[in-house]
PDB file of N, CA and C in Angstrom:
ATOM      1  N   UNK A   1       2.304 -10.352  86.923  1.00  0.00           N
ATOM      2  CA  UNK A   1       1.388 -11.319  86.343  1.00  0.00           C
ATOM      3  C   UNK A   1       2.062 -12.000  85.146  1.00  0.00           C
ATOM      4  N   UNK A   2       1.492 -13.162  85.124  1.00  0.00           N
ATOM      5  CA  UNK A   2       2.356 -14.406  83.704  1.00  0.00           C
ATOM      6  C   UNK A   2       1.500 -13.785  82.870  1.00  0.00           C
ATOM      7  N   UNK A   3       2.260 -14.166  81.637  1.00  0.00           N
ATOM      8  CA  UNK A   3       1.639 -13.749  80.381  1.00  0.00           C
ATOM      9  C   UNK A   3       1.636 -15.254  79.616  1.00  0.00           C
ATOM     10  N   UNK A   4       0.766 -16.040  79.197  1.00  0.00           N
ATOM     11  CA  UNK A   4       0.620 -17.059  78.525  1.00  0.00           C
ATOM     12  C   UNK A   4       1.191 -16.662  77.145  1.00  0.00           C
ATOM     13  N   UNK A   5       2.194 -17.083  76.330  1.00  0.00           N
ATOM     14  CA  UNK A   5       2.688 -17.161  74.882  1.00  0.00           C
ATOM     15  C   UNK A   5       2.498 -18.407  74.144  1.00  0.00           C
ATOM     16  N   UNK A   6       2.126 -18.334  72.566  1.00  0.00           N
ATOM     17  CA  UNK A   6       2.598 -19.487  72.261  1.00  0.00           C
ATOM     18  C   UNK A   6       3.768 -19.562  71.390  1.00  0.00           C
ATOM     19  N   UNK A   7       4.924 -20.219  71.683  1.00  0.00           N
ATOM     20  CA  UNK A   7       5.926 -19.998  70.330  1.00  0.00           C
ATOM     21  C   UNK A   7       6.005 -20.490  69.219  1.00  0.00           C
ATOM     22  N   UNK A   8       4.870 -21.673  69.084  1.00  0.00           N
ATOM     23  CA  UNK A   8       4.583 -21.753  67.760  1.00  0.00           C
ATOM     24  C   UNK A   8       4.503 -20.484  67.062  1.00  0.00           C
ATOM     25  N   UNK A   9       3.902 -19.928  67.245  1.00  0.00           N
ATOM     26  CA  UNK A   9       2.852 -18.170  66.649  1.00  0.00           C
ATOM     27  C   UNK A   9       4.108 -17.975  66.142  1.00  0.00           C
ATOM     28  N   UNK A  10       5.418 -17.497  67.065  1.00  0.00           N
ATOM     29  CA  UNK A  10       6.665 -16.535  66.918  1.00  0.00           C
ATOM     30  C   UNK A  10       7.060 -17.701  65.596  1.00  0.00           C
ATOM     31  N   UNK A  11       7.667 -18.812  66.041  1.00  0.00           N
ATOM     32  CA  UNK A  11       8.187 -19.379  64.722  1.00  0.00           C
ATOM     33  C   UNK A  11       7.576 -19.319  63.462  1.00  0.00           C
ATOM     34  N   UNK A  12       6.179 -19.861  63.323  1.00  0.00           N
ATOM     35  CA  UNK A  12       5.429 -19.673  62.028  1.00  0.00           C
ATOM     36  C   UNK A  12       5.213 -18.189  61.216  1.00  0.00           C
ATOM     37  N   UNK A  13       5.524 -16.852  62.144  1.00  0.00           N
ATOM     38  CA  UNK A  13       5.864 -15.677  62.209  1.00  0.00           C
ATOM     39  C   UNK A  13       7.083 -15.466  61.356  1.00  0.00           C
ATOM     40  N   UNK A  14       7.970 -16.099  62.021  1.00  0.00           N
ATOM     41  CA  UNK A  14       9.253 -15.780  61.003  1.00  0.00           C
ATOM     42  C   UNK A  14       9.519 -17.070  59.933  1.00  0.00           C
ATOM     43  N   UNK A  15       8.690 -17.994  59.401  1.00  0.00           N
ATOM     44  CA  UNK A  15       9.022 -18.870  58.777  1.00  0.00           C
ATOM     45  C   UNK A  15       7.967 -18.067  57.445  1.00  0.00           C
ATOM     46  N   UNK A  16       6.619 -17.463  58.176  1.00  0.00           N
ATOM     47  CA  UNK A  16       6.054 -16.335  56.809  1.00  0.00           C
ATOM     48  C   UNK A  16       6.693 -15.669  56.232  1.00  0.00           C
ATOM     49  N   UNK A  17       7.807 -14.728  56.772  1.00  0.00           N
ATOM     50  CA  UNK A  17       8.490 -13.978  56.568  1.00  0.00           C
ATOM     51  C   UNK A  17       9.745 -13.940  55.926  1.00  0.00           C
ATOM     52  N   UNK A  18      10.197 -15.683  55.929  1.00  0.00           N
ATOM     53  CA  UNK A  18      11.283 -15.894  55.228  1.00  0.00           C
ATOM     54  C   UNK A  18      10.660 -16.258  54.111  1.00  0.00           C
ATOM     55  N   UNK A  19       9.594 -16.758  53.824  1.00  0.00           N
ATOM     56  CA  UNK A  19       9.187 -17.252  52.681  1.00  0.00           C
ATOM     57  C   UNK A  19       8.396 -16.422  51.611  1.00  0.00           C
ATOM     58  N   UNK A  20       7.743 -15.291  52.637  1.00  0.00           N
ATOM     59  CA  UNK A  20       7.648 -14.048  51.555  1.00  0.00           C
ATOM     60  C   UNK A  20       8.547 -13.114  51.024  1.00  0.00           C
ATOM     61  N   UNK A  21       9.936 -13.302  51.525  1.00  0.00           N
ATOM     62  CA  UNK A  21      11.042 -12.738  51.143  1.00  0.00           C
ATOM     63  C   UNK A  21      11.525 -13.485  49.396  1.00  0.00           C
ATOM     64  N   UNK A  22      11.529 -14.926  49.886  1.00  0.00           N
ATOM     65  CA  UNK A  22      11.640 -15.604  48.198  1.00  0.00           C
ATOM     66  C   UNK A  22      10.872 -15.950  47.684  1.00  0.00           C
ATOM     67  N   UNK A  23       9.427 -15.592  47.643  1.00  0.00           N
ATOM     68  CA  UNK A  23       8.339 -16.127  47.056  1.00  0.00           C
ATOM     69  C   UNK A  23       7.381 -15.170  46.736  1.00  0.00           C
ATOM     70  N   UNK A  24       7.026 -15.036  45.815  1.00  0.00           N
ATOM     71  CA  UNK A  24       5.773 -14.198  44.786  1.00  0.00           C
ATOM     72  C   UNK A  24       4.463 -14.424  44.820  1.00  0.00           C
ATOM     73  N   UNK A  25       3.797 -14.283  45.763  1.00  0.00           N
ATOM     74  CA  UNK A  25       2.189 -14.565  45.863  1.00  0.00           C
ATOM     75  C   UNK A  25       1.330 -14.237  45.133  1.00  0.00           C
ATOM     76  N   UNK A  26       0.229 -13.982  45.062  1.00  0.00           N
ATOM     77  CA  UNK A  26      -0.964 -13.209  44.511  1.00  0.00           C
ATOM     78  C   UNK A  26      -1.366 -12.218  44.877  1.00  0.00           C
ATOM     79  N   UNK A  27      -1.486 -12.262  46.426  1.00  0.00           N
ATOM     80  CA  UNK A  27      -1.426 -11.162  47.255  1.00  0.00           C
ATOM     81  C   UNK A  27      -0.452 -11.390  48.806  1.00  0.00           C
ATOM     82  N   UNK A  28       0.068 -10.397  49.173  1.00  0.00           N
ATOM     83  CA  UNK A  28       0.482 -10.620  50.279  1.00  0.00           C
ATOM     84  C   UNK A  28       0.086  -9.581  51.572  1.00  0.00           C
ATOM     85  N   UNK A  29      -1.346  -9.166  51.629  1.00  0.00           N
ATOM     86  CA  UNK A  29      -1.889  -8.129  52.668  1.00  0.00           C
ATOM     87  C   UNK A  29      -1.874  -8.462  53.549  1.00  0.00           C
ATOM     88  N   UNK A  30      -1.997  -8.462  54.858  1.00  0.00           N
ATOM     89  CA  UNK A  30      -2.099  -8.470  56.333  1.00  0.00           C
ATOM     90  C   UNK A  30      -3.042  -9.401  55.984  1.00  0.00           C
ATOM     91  N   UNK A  31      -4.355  -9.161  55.479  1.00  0.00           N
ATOM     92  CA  UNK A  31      -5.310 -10.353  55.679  1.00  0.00           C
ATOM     93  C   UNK A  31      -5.018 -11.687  55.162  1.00  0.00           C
ATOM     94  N   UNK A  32      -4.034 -11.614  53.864  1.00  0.00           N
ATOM     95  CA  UNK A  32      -4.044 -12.727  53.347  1.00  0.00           C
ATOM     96  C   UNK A  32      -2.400 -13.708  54.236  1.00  0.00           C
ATOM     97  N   UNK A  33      -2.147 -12.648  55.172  1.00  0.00           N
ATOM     98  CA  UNK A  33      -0.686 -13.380  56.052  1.00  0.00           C
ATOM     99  C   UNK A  33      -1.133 -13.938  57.076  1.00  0.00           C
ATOM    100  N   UNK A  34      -2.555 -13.216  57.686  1.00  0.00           N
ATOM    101  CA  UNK A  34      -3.445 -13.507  58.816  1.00  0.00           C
ATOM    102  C   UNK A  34      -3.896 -15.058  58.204  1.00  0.00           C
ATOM    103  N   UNK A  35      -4.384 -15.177  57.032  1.00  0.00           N
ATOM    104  CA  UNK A  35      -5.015 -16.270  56.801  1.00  0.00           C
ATOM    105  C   UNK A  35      -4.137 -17.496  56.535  1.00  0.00           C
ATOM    106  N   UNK A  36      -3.052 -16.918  56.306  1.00  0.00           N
ATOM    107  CA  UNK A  36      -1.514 -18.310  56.234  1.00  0.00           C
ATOM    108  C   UNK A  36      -1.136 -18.853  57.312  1.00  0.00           C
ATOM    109  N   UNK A  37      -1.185 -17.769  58.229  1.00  0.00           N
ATOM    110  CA  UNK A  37      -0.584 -17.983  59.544  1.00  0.00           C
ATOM    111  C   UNK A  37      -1.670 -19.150  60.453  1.00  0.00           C
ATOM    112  N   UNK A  38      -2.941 -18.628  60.791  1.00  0.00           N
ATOM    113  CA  UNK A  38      -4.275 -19.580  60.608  1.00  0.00           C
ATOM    114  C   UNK A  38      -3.695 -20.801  60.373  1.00  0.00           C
ATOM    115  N   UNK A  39      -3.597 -20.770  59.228  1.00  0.00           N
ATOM    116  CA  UNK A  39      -3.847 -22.417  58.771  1.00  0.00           C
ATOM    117  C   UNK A  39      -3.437 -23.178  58.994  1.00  0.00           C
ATOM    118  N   UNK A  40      -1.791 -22.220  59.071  1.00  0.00           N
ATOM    119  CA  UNK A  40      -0.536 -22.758  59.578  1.00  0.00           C
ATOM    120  C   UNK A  40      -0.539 -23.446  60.934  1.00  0.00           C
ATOM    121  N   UNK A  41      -1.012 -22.633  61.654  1.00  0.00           N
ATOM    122  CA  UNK A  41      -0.896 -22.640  63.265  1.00  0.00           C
ATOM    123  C   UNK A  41      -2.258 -23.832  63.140  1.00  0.00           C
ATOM    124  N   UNK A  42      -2.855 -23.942  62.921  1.00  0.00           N
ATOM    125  CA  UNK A  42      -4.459 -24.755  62.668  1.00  0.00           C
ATOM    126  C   UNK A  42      -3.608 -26.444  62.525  1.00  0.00           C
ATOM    127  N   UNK A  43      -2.427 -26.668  61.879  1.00  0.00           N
ATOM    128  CA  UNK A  43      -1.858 -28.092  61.673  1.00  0.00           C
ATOM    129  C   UNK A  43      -0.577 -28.205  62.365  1.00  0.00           C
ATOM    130  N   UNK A  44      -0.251 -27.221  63.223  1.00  0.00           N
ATOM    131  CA  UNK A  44       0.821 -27.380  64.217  1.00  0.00           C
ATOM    132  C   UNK A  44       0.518 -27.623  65.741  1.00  0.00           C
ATOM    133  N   UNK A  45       1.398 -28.186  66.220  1.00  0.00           N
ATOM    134  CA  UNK A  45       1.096 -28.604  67.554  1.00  0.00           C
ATOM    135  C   UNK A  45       1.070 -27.151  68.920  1.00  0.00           C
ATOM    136  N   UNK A  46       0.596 -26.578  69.349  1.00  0.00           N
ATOM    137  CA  UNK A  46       1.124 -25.508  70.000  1.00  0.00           C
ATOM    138  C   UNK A  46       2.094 -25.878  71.340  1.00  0.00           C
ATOM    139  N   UNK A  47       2.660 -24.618  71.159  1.00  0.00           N
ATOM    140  CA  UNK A  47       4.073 -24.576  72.722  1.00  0.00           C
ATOM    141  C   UNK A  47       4.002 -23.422  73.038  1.00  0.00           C
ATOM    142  N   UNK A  48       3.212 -23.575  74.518  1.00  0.00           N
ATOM    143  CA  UNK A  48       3.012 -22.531  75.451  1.00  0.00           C
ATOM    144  C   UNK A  48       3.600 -22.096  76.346  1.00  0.00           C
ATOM    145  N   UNK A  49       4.128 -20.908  76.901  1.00  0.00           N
ATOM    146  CA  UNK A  49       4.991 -21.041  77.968  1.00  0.00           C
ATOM    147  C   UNK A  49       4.452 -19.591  78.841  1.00  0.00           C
ATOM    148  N   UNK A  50       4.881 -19.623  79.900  1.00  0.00           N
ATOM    149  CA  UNK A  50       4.413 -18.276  81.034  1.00  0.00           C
ATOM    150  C   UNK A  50       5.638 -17.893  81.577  1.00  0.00           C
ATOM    151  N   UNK A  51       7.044 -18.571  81.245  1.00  0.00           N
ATOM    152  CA  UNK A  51       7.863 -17.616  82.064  1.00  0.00           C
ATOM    153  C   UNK A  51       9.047 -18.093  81.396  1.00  0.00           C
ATOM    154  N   UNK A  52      10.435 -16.766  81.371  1.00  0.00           N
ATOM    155  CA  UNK A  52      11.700 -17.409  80.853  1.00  0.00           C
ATOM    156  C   UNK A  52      12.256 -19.085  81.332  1.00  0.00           C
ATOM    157  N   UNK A  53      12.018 -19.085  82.033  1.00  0.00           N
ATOM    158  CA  UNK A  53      12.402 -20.672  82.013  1.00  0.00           C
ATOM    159  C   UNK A  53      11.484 -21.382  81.088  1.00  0.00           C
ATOM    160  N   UNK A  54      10.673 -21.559  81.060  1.00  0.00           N
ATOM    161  CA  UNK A  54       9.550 -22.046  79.675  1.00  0.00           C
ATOM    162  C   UNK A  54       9.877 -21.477  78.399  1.00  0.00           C
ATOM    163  N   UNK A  55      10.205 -20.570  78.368  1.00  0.00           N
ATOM    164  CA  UNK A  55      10.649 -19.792  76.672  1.00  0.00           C
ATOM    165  C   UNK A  55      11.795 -20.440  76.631  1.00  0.00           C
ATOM    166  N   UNK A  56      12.788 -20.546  77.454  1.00  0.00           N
ATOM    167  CA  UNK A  56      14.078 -21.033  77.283  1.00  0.00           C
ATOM    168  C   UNK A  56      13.991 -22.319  76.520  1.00  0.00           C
ATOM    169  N   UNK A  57      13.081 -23.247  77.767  1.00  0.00           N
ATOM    170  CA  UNK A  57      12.964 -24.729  77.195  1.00  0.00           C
ATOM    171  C   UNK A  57      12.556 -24.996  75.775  1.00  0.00           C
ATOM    172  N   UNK A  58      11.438 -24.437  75.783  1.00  0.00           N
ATOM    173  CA  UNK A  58      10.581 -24.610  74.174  1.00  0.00           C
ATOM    174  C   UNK A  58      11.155 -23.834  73.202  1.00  0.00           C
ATOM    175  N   UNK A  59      12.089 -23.257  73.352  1.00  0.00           N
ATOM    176  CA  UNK A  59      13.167 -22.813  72.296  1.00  0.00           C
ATOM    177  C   UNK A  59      13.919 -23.644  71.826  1.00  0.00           C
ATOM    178  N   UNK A  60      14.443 -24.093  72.723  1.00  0.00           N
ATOM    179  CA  UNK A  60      15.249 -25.295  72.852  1.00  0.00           C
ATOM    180  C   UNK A  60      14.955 -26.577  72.122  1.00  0.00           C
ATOM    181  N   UNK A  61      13.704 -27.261  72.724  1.00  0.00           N
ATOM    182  CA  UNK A  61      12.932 -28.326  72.002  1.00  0.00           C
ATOM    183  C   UNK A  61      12.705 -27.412  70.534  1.00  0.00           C
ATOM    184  N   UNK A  62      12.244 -26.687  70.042  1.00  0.00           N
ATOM    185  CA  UNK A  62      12.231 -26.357  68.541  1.00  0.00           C
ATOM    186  C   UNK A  62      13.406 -26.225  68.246  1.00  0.00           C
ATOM    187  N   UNK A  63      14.464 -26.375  68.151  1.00  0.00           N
ATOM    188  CA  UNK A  63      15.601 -25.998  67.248  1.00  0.00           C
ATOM    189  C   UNK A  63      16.007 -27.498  66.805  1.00  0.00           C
ATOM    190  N   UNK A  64      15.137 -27.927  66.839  1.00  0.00           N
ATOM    191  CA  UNK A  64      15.330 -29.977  66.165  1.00  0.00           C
ATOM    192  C   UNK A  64      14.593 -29.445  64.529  1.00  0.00           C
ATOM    193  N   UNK A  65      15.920 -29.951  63.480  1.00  0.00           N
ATOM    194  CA  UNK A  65      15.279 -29.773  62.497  1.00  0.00           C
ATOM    195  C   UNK A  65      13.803 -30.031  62.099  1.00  0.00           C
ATOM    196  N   UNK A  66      13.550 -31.512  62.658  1.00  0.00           N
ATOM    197  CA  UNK A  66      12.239 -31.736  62.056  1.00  0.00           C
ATOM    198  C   UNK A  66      11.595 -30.834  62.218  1.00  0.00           C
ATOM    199  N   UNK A  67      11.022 -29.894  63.220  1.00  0.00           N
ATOM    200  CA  UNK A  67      10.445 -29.372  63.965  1.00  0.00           C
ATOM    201  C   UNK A  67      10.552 -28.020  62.703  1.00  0.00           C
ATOM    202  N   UNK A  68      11.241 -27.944  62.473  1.00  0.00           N
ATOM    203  CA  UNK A  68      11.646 -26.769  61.472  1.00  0.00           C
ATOM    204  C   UNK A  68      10.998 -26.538  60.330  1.00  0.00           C
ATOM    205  N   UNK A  69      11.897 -27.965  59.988  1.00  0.00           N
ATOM    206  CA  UNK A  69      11.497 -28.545  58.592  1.00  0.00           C
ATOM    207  C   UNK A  69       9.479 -28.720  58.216  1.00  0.00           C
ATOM    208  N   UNK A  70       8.832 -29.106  59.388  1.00  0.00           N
ATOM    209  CA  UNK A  70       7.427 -29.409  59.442  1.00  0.00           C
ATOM    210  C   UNK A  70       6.731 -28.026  59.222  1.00  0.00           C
ATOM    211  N   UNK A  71       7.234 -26.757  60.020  1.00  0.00           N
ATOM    212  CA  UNK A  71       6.938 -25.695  60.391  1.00  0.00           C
ATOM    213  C   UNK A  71       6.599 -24.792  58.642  1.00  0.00           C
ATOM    214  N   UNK A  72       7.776 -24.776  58.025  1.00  0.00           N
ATOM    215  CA  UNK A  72       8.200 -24.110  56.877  1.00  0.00           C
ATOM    216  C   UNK A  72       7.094 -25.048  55.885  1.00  0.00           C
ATOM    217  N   UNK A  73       7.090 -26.193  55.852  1.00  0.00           N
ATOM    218  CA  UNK A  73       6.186 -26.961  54.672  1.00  0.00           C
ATOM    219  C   UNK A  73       4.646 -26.745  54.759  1.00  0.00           C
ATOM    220  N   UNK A  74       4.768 -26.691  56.941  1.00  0.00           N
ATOM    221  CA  UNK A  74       3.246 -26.218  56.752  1.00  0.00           C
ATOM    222  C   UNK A  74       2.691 -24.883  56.380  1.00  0.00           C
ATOM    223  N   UNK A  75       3.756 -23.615  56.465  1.00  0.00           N
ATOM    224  CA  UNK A  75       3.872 -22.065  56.124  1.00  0.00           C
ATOM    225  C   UNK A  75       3.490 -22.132  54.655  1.00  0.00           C
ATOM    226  N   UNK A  76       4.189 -22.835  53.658  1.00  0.00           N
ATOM    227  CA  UNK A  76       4.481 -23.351  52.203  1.00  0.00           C
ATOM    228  C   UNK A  76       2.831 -23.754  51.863  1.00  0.00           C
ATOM    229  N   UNK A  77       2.335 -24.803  52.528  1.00  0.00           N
ATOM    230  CA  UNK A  77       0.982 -25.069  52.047  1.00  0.00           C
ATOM    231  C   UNK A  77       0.106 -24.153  51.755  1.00  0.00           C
ATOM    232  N   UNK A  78       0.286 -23.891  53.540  1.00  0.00           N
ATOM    233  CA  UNK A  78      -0.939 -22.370  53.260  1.00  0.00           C
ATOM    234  C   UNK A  78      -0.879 -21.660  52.352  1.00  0.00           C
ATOM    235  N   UNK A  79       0.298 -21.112  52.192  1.00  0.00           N
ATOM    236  CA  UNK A  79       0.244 -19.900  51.649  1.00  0.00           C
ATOM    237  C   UNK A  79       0.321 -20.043  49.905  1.00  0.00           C
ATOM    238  N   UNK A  80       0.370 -21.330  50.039  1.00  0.00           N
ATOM    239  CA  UNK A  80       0.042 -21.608  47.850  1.00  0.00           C
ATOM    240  C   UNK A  80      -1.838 -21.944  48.620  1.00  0.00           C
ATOM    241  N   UNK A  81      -1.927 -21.958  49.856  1.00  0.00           N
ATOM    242  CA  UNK A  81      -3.887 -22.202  49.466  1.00  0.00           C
ATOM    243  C   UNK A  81      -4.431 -20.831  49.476  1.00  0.00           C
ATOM    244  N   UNK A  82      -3.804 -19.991  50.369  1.00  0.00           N
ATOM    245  CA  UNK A  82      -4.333 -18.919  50.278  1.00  0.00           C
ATOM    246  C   UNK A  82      -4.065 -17.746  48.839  1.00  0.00           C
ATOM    247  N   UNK A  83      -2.545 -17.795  48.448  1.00  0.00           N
ATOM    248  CA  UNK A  83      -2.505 -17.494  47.200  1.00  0.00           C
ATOM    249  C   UNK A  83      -3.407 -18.019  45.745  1.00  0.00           C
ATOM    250  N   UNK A  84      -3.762 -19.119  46.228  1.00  0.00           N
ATOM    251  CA  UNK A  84      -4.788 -19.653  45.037  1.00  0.00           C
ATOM    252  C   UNK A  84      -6.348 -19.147  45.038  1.00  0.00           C
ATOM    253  N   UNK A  85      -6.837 -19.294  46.751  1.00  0.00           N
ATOM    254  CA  UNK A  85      -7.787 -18.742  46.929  1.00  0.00           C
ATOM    255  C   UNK A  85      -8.059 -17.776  47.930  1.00  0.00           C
ATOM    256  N   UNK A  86      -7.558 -16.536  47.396  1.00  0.00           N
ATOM    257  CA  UNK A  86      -7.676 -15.960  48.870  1.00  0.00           C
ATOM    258  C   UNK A  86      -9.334 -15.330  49.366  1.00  0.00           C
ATOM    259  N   UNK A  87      -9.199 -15.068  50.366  1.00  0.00           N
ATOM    260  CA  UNK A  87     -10.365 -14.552  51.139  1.00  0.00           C
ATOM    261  C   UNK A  87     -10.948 -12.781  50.624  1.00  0.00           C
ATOM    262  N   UNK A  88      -9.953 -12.692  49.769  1.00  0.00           N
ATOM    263  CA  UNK A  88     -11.152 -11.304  49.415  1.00  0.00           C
ATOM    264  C   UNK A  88     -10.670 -11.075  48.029  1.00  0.00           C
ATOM    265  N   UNK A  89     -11.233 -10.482  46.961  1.00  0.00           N
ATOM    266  CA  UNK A  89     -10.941  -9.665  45.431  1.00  0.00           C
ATOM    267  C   UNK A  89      -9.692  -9.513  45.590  1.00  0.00           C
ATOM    268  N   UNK A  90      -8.877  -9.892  44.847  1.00  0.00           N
ATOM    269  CA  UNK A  90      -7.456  -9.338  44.587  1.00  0.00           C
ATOM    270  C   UNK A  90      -7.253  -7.964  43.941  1.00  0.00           C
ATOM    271  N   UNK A  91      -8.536  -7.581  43.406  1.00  0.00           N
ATOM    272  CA  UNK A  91      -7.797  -5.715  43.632  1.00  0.00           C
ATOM    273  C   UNK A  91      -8.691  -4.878  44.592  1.00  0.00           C
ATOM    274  N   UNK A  92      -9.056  -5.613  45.899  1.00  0.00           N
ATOM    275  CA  UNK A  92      -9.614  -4.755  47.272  1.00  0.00           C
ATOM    276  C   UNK A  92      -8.942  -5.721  47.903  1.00  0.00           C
ATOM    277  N   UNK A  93      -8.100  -5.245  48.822  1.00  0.00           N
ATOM    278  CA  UNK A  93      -7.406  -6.580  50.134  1.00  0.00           C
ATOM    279  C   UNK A  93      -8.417  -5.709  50.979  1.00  0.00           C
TER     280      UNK A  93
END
């Protein structure tokens, strides 16, 4: 059986991850990465695929900077909106 993916998810995944590596939040809990990722994925276009030939392609089509470049600024937004306001008390995540 196909498994529907989207690789947006995977990229915006590791574009969180590079950016919580150099960047100092307010909080950085599961809920408040859940809610970056959201927002993130909420202003990106999605790319779906069901089989290695489809992962191949849409790998492919993303490795165009823009595509990159859009990805990381939209990661960047969120996560100064969610660091400003996040979704629960900052000393209960």
């Amino acid at each position: 059986m196909y498994e529907l993916k989207n690789h947006t998810e995977v990229v915006v995944q590791q574009a969180l991850e590079t950016y919580l590596r150099d960047n100092i939040l307010s909080c950085t809990c599961k809920r408040c990465q859940a809610d970056i990722m959201a927002l993130a994925l909420n202003r990106l276009p999605a790319r779906y695929y069901v089989s290695s030939r489809g992962e191949i392609m849409t790998q492919c089509e993303a490795q165009g900077l823009p595509d990159q470049a859009r990805v990381m600024a939209d990661v960047v937004r969120a996560a100064q909106q969610v660091s400003t306001n996040p979704s629960h008390p900052l000393d209960n995540p």
